[in-house]
N, C-alpha and C. Protein backbone atom coordinates (compact mmCIF):
# COMPACT_ATOMS: atom_id res chain seq x y z
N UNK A 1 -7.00 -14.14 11.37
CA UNK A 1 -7.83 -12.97 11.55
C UNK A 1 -7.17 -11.79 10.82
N UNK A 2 -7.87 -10.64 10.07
CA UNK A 2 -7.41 -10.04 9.08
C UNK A 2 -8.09 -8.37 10.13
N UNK A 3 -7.08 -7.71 10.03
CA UNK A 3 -7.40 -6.52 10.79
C UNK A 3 -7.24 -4.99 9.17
N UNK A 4 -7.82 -3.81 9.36
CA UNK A 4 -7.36 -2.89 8.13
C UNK A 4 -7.18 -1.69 9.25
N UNK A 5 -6.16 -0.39 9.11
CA UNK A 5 -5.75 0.21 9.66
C UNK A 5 -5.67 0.98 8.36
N UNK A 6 -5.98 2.67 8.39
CA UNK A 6 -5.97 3.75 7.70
C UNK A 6 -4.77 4.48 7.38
N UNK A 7 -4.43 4.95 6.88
CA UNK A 7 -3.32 6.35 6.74
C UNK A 7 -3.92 7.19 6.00
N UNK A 8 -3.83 8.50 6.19
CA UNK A 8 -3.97 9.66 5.55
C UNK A 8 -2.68 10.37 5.50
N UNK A 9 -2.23 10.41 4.36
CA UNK A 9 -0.89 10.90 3.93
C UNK A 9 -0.98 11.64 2.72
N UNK A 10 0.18 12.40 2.71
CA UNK A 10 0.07 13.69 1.71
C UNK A 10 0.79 13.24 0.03
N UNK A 11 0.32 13.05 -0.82
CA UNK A 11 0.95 12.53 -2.06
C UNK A 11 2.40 12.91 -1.94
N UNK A 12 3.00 13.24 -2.29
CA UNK A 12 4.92 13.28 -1.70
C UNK A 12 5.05 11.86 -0.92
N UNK A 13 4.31 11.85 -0.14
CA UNK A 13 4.94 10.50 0.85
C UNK A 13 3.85 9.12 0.57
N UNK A 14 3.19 8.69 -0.66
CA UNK A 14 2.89 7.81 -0.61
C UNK A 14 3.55 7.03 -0.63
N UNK A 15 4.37 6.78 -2.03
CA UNK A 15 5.08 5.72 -2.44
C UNK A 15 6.20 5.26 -1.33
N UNK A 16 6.54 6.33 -0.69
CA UNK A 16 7.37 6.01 0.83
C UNK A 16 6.81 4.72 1.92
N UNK A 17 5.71 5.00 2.03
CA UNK A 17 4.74 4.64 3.00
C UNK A 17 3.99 3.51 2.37
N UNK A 18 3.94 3.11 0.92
CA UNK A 18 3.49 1.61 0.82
C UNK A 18 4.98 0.60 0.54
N UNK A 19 5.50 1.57 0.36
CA UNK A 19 6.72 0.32 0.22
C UNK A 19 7.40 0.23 1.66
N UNK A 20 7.28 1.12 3.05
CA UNK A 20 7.47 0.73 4.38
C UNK A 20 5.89 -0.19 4.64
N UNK A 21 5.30 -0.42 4.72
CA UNK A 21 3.89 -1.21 4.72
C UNK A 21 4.28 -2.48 3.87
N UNK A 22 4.89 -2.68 2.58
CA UNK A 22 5.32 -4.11 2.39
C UNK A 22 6.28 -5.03 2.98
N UNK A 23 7.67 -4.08 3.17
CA UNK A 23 8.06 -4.59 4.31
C UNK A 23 8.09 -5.36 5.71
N UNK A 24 7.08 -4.70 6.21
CA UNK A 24 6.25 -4.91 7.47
C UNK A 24 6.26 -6.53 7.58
N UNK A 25 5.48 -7.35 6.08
CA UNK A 25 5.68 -8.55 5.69
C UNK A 25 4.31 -9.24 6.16
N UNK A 26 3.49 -8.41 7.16
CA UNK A 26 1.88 -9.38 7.16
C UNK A 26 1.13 -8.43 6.72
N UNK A 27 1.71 -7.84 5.50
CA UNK A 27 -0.01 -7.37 4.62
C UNK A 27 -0.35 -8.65 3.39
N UNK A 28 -1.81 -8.17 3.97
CA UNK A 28 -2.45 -9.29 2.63
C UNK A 28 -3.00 -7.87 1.82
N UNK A 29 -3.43 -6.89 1.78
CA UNK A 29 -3.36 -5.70 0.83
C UNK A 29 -3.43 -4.46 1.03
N UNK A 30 -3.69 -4.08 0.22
CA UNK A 30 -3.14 -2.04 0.15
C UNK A 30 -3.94 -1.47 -0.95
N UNK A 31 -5.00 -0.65 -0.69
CA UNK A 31 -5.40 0.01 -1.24
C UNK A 31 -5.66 1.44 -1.11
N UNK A 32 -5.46 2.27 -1.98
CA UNK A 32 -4.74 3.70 -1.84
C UNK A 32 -6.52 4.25 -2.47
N UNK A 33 -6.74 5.23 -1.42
CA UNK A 33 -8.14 5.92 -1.64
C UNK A 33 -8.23 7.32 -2.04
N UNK A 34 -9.08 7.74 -2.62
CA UNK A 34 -8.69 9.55 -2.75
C UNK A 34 -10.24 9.75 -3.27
N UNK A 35 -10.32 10.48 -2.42
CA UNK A 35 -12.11 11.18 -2.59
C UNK A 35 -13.12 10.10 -2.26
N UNK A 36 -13.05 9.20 -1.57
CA UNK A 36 -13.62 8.12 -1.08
C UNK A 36 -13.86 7.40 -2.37
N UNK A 37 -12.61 7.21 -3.40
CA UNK A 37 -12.91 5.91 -4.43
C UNK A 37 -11.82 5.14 -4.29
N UNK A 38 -11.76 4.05 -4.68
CA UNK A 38 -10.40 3.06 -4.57
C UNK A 38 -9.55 3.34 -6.08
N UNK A 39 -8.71 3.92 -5.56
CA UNK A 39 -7.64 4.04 -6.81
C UNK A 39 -6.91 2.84 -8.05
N UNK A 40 -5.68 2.58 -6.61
CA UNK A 40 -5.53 1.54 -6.64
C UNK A 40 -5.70 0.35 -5.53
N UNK A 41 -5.35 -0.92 -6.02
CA UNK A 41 -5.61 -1.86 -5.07
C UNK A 41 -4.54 -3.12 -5.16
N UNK A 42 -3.60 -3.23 -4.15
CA UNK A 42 -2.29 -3.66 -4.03
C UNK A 42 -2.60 -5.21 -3.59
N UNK A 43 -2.55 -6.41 -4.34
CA UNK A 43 -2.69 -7.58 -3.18
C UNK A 43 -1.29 -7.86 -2.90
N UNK A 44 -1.13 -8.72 -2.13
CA UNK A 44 0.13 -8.88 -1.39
C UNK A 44 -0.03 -10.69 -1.16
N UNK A 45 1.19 -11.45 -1.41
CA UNK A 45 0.94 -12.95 -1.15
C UNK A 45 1.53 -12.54 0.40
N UNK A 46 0.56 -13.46 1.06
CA UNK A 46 0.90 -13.53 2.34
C UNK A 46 2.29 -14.39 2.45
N UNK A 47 3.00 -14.16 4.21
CA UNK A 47 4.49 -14.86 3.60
C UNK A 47 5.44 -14.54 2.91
N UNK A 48 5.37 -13.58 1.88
CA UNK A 48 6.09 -13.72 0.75
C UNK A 48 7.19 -12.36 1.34
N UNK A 49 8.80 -13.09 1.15
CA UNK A 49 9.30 -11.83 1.73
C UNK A 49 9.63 -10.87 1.00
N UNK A 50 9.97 -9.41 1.63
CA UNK A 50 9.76 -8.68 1.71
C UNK A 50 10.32 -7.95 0.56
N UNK A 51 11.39 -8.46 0.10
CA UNK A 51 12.37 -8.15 -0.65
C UNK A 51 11.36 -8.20 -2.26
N UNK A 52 10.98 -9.61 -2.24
CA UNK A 52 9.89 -10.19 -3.57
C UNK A 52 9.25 -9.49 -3.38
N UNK A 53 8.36 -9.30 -2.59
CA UNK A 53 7.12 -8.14 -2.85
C UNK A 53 6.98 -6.80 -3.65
N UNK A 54 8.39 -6.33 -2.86
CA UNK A 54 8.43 -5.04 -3.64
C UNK A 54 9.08 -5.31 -5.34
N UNK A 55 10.06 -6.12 -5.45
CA UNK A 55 9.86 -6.12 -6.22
C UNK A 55 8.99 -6.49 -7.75
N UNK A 56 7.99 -7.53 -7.19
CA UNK A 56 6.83 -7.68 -7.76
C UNK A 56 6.15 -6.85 -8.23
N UNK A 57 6.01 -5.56 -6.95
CA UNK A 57 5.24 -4.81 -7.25
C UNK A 57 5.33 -3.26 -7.65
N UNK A 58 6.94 -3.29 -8.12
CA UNK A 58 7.45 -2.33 -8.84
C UNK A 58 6.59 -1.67 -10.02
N UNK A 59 5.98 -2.12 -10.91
CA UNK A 59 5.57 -1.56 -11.71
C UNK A 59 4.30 -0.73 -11.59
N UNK A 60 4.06 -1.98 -10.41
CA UNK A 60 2.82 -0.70 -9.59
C UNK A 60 2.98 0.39 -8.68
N UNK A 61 4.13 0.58 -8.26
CA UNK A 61 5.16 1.25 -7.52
C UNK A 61 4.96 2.27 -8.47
N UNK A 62 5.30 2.24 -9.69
CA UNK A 62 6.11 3.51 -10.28
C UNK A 62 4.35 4.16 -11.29
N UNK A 63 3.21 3.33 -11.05
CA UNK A 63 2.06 3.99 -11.75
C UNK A 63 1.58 5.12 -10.01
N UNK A 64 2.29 4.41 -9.24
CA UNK A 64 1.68 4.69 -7.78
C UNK A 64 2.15 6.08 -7.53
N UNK A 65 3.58 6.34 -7.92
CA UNK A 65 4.51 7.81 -8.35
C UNK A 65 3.78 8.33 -8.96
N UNK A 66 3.13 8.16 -10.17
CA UNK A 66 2.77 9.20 -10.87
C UNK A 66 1.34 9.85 -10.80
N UNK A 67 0.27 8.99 -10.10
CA UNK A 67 -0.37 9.13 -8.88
C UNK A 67 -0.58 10.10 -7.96
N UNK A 68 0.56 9.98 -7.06
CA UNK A 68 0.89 10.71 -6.14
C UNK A 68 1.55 12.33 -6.53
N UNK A 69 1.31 12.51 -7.52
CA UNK A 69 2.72 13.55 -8.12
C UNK A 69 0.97 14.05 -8.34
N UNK A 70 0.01 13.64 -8.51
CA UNK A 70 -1.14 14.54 -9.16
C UNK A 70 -2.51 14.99 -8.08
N UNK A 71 -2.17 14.35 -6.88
CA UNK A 71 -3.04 14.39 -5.45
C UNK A 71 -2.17 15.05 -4.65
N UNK A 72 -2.76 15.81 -3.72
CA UNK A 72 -2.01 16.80 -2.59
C UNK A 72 -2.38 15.58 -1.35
N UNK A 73 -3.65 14.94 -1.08
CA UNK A 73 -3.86 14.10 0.14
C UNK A 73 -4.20 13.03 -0.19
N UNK A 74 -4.25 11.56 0.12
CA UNK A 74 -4.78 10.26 0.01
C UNK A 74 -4.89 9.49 1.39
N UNK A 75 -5.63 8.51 0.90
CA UNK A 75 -6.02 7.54 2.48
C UNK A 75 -5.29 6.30 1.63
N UNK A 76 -4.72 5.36 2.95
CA UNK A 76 -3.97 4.22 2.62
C UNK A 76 -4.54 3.45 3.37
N UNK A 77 -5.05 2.79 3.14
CA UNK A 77 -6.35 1.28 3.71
C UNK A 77 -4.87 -0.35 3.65
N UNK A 78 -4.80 -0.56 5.00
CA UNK A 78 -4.02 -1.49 4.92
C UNK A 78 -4.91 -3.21 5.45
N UNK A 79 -4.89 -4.12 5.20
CA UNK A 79 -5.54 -5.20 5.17
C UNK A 79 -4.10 -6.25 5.98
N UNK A 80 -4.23 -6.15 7.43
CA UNK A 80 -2.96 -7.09 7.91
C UNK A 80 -3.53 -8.20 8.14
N UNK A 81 -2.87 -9.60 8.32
CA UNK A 81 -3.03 -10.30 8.95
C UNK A 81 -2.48 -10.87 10.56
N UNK A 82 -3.07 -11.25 11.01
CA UNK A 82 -2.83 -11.24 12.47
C UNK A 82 -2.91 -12.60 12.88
N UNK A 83 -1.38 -13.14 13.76
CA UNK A 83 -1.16 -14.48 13.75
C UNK A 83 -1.87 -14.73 15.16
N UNK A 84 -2.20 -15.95 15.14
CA UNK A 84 -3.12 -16.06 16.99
C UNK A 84 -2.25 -16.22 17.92
């Protein structure tokens, strides 16, 4: 079962806040919203630890910085999975 939970966070603290969200280790994705459009859109292999993830997803990490450096507010749409 796949649950999504919101954040509204201030550009300064995105890139903070998706790389604590990969960690976490049951996201299946992440997509970062601003003005009600999908920016970007993060998939995540389920399982996959935590350490790999981020660094997988470094390069999207650092388009995600420059991003954030140009928005004052964004919404963070998280996609978990949930074990029974």
């Amino acid at each position: 079962m796949t649950t999504k939970e919101k954040f509204t966070i201030s550009g300064d603290k995105l890139v903070e806040k998706v790389k604590q969200l990969i960690r976490e280790g049951n996201i299946r994705r992440v997509r970062i919203i601003h003005k009600e459009k999908t920016v970007f859109e993060i998939p995540l292999t389920v399982g996959a630890p935590a350490t790999v993830a981020v660094i997988l997803v470094a390069p999207v990490l650092a388009a995600l910085g420059a991003f954030a450096a140009l928005v004052t507010e964004c919404t963070i749409e998280v996609e978990k999975i949930e074990k029974p």
